[in-house]
PDB file of N, CA and C in Angstrom:
ATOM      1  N   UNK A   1      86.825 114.942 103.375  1.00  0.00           N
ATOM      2  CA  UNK A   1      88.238 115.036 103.031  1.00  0.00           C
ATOM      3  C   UNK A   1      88.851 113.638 103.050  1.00  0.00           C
ATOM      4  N   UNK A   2      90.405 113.445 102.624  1.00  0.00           N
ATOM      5  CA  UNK A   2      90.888 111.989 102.657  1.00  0.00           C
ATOM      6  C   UNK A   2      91.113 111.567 103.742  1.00  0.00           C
ATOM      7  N   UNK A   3      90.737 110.384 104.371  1.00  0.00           N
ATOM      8  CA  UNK A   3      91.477 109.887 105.686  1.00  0.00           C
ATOM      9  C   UNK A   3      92.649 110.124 105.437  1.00  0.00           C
ATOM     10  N   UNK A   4      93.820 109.831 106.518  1.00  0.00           N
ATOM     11  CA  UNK A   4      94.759 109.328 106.664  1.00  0.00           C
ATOM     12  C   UNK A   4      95.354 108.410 106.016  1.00  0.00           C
ATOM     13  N   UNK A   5      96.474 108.187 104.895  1.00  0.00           N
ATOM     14  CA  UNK A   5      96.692 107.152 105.316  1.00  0.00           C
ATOM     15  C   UNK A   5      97.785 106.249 106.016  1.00  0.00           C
ATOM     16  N   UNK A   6      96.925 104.689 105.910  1.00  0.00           N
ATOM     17  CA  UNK A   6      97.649 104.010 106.838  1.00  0.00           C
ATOM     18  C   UNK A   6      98.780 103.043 106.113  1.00  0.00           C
ATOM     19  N   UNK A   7     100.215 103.692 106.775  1.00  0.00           N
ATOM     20  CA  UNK A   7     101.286 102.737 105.617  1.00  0.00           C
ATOM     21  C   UNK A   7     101.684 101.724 107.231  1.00  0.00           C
ATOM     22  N   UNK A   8     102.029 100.084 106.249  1.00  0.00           N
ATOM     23  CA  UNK A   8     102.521  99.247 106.767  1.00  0.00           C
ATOM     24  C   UNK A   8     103.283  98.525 106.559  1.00  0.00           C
ATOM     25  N   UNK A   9     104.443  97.829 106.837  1.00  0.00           N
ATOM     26  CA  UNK A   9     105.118  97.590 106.051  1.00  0.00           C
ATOM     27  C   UNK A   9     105.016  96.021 106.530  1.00  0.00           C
ATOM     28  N   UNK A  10     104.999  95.000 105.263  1.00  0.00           N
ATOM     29  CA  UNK A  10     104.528  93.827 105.257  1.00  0.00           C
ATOM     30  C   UNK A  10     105.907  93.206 105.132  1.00  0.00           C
ATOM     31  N   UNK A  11     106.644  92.225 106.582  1.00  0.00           N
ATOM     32  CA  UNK A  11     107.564  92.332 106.680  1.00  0.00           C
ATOM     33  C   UNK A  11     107.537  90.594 106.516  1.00  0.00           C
ATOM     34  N   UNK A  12     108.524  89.689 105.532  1.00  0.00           N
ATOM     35  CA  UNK A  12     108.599  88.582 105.589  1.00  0.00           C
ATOM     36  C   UNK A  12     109.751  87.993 105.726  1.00  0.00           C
ATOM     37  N   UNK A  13     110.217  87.197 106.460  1.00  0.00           N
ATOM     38  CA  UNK A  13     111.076  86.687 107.010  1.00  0.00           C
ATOM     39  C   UNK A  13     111.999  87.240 107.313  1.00  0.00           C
ATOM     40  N   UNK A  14     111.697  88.666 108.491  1.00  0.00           N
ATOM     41  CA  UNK A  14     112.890  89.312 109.329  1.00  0.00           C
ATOM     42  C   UNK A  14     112.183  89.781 110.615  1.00  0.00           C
ATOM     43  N   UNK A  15     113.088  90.632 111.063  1.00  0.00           N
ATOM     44  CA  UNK A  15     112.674  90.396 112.882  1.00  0.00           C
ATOM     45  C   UNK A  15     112.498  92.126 112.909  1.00  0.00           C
ATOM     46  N   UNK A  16     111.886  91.972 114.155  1.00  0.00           N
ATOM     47  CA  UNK A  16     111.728  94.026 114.224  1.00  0.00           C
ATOM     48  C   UNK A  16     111.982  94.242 115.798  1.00  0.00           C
ATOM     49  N   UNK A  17     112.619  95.721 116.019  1.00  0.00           N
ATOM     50  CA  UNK A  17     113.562  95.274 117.356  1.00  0.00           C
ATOM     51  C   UNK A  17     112.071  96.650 118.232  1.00  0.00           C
ATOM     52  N   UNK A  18     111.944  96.248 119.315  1.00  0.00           N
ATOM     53  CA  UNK A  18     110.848  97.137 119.998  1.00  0.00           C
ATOM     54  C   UNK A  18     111.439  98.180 120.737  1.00  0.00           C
ATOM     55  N   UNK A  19     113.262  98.011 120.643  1.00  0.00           N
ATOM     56  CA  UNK A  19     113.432  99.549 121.372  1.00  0.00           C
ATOM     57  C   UNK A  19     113.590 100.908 120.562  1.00  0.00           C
ATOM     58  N   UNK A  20     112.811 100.535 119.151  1.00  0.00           N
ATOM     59  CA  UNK A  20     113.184 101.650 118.393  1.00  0.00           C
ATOM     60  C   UNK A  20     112.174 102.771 118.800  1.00  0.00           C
ATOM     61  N   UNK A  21     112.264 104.022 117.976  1.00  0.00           N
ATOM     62  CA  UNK A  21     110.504 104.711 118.715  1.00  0.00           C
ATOM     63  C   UNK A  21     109.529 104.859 117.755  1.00  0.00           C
ATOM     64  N   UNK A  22     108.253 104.914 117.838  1.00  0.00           N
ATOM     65  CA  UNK A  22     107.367 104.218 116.853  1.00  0.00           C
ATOM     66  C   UNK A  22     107.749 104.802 115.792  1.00  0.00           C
ATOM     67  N   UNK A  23     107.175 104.254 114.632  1.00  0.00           N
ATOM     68  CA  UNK A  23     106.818 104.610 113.460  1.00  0.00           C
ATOM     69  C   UNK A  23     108.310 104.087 112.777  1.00  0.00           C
ATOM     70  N   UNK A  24     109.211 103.346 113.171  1.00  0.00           N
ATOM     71  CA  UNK A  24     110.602 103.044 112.640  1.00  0.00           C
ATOM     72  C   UNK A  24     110.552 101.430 112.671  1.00  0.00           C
ATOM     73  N   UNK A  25     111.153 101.399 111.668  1.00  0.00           N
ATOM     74  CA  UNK A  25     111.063  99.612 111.625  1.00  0.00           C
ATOM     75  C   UNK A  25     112.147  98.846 111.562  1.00  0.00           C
ATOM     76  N   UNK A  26     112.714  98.161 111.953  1.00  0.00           N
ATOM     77  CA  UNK A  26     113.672  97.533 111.535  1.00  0.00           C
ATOM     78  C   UNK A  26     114.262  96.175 111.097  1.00  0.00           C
ATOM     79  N   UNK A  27     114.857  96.424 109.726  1.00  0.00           N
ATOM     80  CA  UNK A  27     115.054  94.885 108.867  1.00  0.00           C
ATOM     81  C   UNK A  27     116.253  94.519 109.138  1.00  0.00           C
ATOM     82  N   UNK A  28     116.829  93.053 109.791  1.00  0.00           N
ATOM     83  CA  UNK A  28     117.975  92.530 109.671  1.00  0.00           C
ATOM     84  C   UNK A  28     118.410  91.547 108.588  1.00  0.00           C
ATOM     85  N   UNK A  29     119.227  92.371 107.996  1.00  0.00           N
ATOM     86  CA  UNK A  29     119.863  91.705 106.706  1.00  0.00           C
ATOM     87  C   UNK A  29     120.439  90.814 106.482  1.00  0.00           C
ATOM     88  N   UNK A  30     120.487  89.468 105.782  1.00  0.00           N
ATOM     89  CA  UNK A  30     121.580  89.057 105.654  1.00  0.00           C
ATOM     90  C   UNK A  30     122.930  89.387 104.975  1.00  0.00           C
ATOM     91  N   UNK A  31     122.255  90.212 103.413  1.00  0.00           N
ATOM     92  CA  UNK A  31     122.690  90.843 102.097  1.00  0.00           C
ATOM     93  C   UNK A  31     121.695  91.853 102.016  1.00  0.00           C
ATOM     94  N   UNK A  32     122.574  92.471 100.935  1.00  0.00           N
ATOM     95  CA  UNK A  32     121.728  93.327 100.488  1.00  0.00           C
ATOM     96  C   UNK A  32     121.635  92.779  98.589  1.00  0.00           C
ATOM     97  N   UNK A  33     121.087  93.783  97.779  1.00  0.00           N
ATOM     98  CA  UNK A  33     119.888  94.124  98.496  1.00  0.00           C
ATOM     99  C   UNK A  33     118.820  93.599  98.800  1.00  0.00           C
ATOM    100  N   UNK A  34     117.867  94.040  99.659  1.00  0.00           N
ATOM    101  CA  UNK A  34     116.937  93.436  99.998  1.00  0.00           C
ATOM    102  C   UNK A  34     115.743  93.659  99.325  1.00  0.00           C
ATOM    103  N   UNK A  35     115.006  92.837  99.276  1.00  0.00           N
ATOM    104  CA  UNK A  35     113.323  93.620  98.502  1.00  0.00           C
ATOM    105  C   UNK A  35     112.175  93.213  99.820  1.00  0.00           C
ATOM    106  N   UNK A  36     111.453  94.521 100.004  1.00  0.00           N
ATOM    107  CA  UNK A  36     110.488  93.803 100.681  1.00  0.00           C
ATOM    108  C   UNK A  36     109.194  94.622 100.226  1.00  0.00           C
ATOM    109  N   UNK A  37     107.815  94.356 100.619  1.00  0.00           N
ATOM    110  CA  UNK A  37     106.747  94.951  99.829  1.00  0.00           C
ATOM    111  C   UNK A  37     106.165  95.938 101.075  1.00  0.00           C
ATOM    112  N   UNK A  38     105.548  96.602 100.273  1.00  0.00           N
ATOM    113  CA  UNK A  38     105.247  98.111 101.528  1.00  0.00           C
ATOM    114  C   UNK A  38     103.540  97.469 100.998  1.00  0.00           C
ATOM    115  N   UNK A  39     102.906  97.446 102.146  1.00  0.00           N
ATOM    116  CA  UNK A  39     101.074  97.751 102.055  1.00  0.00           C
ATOM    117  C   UNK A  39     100.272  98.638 102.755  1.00  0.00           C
ATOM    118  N   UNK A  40      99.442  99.463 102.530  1.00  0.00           N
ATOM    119  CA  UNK A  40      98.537 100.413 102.985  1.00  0.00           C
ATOM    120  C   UNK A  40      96.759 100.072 102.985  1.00  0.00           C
ATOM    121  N   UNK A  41      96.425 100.368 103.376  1.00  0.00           N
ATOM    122  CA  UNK A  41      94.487 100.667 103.823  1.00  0.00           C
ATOM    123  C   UNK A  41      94.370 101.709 102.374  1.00  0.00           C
ATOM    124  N   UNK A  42      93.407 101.180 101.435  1.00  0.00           N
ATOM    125  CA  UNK A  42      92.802 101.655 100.290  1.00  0.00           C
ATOM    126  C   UNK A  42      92.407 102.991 100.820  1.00  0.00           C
ATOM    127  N   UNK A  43      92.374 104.111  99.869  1.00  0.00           N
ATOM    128  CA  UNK A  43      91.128 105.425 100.400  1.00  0.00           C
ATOM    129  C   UNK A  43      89.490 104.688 100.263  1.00  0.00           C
ATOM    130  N   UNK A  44      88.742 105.622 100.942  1.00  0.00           N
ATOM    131  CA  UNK A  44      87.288 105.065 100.807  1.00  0.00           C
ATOM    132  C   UNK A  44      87.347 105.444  98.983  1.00  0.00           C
ATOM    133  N   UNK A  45      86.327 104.576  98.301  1.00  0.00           N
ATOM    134  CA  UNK A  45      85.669 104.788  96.760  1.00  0.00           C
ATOM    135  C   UNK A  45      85.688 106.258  96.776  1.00  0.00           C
ATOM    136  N   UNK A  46      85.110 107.102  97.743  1.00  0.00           N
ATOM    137  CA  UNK A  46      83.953 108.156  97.260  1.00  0.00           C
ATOM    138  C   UNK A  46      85.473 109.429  97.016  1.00  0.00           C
ATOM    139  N   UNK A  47      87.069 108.681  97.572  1.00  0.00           N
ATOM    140  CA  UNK A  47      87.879 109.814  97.145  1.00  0.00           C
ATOM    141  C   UNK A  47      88.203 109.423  95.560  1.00  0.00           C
ATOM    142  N   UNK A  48      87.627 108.709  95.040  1.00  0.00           N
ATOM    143  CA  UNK A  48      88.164 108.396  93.471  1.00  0.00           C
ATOM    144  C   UNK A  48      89.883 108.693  93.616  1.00  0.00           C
ATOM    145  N   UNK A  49      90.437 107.312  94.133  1.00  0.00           N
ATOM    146  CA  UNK A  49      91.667 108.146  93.615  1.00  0.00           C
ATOM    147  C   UNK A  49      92.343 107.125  92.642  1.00  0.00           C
ATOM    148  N   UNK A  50      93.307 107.956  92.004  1.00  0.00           N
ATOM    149  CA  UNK A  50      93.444 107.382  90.633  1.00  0.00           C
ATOM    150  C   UNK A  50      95.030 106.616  90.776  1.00  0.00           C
ATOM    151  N   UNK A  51      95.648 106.813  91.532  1.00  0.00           N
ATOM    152  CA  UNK A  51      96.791 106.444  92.009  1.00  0.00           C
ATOM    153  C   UNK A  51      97.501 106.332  92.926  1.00  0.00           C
ATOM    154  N   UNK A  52      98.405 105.524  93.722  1.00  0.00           N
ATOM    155  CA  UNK A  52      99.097 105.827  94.679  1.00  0.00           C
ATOM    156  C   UNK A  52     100.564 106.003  94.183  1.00  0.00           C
ATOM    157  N   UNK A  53     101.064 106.615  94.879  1.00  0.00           N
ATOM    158  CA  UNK A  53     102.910 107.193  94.518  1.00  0.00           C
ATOM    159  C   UNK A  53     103.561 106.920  95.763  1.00  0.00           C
ATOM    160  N   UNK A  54     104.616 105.915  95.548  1.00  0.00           N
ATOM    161  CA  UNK A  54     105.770 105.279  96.294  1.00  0.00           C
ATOM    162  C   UNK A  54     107.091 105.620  96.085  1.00  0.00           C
ATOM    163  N   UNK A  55     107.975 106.474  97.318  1.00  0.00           N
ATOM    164  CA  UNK A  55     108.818 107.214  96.703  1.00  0.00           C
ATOM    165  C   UNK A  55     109.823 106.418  97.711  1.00  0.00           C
ATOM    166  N   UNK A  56     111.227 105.913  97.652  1.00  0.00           N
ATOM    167  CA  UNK A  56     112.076 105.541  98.530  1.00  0.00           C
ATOM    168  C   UNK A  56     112.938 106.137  98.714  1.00  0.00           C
ATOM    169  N   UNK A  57     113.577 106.825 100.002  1.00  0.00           N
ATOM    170  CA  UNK A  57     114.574 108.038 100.038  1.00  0.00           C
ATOM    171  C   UNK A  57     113.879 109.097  98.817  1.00  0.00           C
ATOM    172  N   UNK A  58     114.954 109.730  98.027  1.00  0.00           N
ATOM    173  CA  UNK A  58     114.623 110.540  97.539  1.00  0.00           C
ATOM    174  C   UNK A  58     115.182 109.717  95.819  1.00  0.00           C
ATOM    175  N   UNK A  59     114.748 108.603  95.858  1.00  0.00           N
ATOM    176  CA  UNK A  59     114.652 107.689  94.240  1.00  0.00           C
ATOM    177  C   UNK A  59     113.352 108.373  93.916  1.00  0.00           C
ATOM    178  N   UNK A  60     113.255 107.474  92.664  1.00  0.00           N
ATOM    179  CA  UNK A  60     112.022 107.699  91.061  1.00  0.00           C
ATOM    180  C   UNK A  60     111.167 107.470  91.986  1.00  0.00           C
ATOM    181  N   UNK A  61     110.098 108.297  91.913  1.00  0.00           N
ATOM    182  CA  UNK A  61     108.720 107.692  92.547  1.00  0.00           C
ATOM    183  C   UNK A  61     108.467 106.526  91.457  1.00  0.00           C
ATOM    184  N   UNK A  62     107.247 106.158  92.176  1.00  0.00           N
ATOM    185  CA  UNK A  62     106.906 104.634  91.979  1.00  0.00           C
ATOM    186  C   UNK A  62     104.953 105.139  91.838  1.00  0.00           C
ATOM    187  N   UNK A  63     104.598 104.912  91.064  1.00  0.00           N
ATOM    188  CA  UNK A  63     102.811 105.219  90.562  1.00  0.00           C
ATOM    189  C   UNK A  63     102.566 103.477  90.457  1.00  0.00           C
ATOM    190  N   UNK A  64     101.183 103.617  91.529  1.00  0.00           N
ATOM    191  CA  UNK A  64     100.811 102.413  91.229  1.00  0.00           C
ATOM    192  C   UNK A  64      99.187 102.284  91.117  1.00  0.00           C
ATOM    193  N   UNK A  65      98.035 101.731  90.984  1.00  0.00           N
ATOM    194  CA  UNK A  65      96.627 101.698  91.151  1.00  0.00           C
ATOM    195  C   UNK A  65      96.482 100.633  92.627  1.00  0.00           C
ATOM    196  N   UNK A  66      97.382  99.901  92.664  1.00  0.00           N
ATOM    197  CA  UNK A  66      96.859  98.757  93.862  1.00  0.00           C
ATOM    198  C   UNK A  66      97.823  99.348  94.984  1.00  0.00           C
ATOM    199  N   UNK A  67      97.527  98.749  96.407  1.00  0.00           N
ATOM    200  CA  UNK A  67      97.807  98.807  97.976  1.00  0.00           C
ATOM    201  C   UNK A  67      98.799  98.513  98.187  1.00  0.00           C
ATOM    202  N   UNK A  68      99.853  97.587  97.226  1.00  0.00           N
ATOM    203  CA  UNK A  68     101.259  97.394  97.706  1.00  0.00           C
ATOM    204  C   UNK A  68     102.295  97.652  96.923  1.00  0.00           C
ATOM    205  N   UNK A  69     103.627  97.785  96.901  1.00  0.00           N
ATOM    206  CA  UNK A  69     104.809  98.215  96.340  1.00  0.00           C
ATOM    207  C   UNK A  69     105.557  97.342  96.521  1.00  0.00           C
ATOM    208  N   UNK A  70     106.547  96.762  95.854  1.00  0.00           N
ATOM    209  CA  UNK A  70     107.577  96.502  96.383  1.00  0.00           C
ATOM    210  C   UNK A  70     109.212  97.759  96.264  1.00  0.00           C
ATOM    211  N   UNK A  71     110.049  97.544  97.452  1.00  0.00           N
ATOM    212  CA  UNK A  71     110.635  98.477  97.630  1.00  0.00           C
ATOM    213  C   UNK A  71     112.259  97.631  97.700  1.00  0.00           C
ATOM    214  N   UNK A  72     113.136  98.151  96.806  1.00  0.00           N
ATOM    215  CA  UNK A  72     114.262  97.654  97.330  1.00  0.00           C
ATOM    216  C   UNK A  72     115.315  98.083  98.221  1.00  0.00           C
ATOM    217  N   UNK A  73     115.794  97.937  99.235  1.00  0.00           N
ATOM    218  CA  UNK A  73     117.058  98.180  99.802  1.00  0.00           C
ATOM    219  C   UNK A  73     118.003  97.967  99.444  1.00  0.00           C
ATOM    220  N   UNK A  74     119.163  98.949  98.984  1.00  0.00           N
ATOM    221  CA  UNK A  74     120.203  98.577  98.430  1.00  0.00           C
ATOM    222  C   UNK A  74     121.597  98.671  99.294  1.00  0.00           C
ATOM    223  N   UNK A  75     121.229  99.701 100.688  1.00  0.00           N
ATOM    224  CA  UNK A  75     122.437 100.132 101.313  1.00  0.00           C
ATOM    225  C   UNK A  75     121.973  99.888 102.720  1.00  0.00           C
ATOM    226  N   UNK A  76     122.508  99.217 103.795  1.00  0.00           N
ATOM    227  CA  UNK A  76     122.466  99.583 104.896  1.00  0.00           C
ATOM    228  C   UNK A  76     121.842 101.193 105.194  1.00  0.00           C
ATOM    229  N   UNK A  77     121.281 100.843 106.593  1.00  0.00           N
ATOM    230  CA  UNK A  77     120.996 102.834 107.005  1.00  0.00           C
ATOM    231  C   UNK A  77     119.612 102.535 107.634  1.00  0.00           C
ATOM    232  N   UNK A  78     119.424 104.161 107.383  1.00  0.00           N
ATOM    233  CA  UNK A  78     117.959 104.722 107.600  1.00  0.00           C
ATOM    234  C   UNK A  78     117.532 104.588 106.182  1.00  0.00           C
ATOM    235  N   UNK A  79     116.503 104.444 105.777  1.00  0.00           N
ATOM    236  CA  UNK A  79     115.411 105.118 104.887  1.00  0.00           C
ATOM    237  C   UNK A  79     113.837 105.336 104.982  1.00  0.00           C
ATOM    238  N   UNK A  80     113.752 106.349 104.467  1.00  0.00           N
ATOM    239  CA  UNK A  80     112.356 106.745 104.288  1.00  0.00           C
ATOM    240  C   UNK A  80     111.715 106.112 103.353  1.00  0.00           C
ATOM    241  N   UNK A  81     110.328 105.546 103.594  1.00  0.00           N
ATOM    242  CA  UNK A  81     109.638 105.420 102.444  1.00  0.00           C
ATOM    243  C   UNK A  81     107.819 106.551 102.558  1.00  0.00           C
ATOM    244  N   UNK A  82     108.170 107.008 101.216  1.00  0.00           N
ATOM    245  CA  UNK A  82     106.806 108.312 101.156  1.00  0.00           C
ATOM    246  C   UNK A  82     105.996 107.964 100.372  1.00  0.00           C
ATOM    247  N   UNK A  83     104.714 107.878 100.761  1.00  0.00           N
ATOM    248  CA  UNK A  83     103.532 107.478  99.963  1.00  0.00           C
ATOM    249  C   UNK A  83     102.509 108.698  99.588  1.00  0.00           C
ATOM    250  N   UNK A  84     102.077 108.902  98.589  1.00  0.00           N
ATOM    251  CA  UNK A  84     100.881 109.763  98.203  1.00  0.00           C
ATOM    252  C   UNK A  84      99.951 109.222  97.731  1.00  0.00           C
ATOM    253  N   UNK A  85      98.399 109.948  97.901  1.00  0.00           N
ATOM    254  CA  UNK A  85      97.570 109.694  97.093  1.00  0.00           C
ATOM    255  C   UNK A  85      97.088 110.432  95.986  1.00  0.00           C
ATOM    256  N   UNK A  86      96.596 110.018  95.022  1.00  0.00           N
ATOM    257  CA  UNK A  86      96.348 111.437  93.925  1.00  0.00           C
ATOM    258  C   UNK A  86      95.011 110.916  93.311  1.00  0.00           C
ATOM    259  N   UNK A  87      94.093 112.439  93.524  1.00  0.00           N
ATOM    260  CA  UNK A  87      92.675 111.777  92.638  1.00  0.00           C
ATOM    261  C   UNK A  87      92.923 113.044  91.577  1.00  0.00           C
ATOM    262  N   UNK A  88      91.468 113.323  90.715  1.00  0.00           N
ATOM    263  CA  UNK A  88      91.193 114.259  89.691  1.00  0.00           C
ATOM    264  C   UNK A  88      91.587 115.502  90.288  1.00  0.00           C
ATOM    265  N   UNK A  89      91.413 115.816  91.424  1.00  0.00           N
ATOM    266  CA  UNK A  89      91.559 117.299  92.543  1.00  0.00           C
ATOM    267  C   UNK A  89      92.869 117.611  92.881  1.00  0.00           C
ATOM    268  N   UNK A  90      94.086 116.602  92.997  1.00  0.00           N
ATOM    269  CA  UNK A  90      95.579 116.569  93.758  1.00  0.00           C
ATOM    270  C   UNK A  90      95.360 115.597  94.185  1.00  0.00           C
ATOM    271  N   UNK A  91      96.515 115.847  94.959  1.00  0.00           N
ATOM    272  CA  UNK A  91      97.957 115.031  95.855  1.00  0.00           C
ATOM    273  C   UNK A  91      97.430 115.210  97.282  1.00  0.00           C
ATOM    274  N   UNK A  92      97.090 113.889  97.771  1.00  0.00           N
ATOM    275  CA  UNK A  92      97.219 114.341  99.354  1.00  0.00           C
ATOM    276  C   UNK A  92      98.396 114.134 100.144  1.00  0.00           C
ATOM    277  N   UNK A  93      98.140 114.931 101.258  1.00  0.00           N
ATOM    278  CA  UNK A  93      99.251 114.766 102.176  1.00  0.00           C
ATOM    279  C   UNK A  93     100.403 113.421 101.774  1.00  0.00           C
ATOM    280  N   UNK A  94     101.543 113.741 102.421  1.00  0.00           N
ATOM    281  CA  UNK A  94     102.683 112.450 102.734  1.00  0.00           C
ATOM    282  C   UNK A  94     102.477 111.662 103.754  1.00  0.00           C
ATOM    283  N   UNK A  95     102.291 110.561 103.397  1.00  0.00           N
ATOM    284  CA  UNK A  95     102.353 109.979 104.686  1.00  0.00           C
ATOM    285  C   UNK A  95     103.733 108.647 104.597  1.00  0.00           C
ATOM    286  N   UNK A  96     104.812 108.666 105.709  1.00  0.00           N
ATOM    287  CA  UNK A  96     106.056 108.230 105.968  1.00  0.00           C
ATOM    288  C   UNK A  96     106.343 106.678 106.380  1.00  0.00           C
ATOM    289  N   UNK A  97     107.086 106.434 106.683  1.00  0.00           N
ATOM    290  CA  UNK A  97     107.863 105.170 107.467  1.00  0.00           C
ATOM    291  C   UNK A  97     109.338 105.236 107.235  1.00  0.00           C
ATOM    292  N   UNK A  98     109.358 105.173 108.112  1.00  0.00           N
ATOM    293  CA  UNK A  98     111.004 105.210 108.679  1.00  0.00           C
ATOM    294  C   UNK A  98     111.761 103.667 108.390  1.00  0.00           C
ATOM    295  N   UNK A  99     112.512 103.501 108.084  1.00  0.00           N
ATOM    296  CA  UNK A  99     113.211 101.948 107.659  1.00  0.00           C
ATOM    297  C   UNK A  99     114.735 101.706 107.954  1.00  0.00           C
ATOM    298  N   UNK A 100     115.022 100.892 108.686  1.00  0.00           N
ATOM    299  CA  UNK A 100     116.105 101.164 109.396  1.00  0.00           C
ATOM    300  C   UNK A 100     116.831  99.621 109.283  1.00  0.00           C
ATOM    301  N   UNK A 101     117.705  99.521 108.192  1.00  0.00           N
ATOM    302  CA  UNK A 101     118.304  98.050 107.485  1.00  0.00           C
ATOM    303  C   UNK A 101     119.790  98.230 107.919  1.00  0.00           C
ATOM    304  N   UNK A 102     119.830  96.577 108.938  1.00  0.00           N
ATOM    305  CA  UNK A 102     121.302  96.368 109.713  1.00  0.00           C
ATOM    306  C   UNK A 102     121.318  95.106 109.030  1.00  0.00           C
ATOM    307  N   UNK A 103     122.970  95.359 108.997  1.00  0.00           N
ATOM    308  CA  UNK A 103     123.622  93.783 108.843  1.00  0.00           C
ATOM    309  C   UNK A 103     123.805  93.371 109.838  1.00  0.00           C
ATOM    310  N   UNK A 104     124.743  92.023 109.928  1.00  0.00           N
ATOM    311  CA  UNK A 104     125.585  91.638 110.665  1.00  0.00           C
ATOM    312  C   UNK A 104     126.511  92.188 111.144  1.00  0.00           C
ATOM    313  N   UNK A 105     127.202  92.344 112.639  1.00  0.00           N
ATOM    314  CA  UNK A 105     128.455  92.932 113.047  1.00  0.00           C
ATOM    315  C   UNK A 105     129.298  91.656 112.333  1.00  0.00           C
ATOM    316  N   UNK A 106     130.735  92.965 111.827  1.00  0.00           N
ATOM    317  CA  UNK A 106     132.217  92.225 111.794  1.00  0.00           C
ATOM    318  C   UNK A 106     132.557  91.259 112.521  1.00  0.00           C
ATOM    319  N   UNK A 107     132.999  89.893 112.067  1.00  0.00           N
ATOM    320  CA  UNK A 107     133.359  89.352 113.135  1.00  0.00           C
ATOM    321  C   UNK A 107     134.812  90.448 113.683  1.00  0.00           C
ATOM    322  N   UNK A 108     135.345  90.149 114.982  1.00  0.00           N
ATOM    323  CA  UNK A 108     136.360  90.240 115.571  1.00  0.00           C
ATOM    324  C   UNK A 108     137.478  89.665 116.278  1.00  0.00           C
ATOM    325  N   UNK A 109     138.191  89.638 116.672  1.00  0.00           N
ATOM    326  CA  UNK A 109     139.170  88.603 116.872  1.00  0.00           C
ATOM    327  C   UNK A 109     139.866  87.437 116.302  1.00  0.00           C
ATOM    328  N   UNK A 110     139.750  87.369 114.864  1.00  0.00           N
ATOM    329  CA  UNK A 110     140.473  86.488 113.534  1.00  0.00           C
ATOM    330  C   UNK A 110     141.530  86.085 114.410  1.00  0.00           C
ATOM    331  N   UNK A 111     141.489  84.504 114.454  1.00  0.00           N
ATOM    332  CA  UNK A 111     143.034  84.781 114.811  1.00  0.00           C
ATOM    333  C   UNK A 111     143.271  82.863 114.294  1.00  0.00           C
ATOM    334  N   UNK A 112     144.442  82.207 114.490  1.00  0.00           N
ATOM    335  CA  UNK A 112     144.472  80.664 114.051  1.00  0.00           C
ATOM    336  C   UNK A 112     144.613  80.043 115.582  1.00  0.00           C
ATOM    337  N   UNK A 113     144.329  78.676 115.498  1.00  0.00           N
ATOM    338  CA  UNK A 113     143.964  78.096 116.694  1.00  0.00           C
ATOM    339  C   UNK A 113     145.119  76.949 116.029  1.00  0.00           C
TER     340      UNK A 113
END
């Protein structure tokens, strides 16, 4: 049957906070939007698969043949990103990541000096 697979998200030049709980990641923004690239662990050859499908929230999936995506962020929040595999037989399982994109706090206290 298919392994698992393994989604990762290939994070370049932002920080990730460790009190989240696994499987959630988190990007600090400067702007939006942001683009960053999602990568996964190939299936073994012997599942022939013919595609992978990259879906963000509930946007256009995304069909690709190679291991990475790029994904854009357009809004602050949570988002999901859902990956499938598909050979001649189906669709395997979903496998997730949680994505969790902060700005900057407001400044506060405006005032003239």
């Amino acid at each position: 049957m298919r392994r698992l697979l393994i989604l990762l998200l290939v994070i370049v030049a932002c920080a990730t906070v460790g009190r989240r709980p696994p499987g959630v990641i988190t990007i600090h923004a400067q702007s939006l939007p942001v683009t960053k690239t999602v990568a996964w662990d190939a299936n073994p050859a012997s599942d022939a698969i013919v595609n992978y499908t990259v879906t963000l929230d509930a946007g256009p999936p995304v069909n690709t043949a190679n291991v990475t995506q790029a994904v854009i962020f357009a809004t602050a929040g949570t988002h999901v990103i859902h990956l499938t595999a598909t050979n001649l037989w189906g669709t395997s399982p979903e496998t997730t990541l949680t994505v969790n994109v902060v700005m900057p706090a407001r400044p506060t206290s405006i005032r003239l000096q």
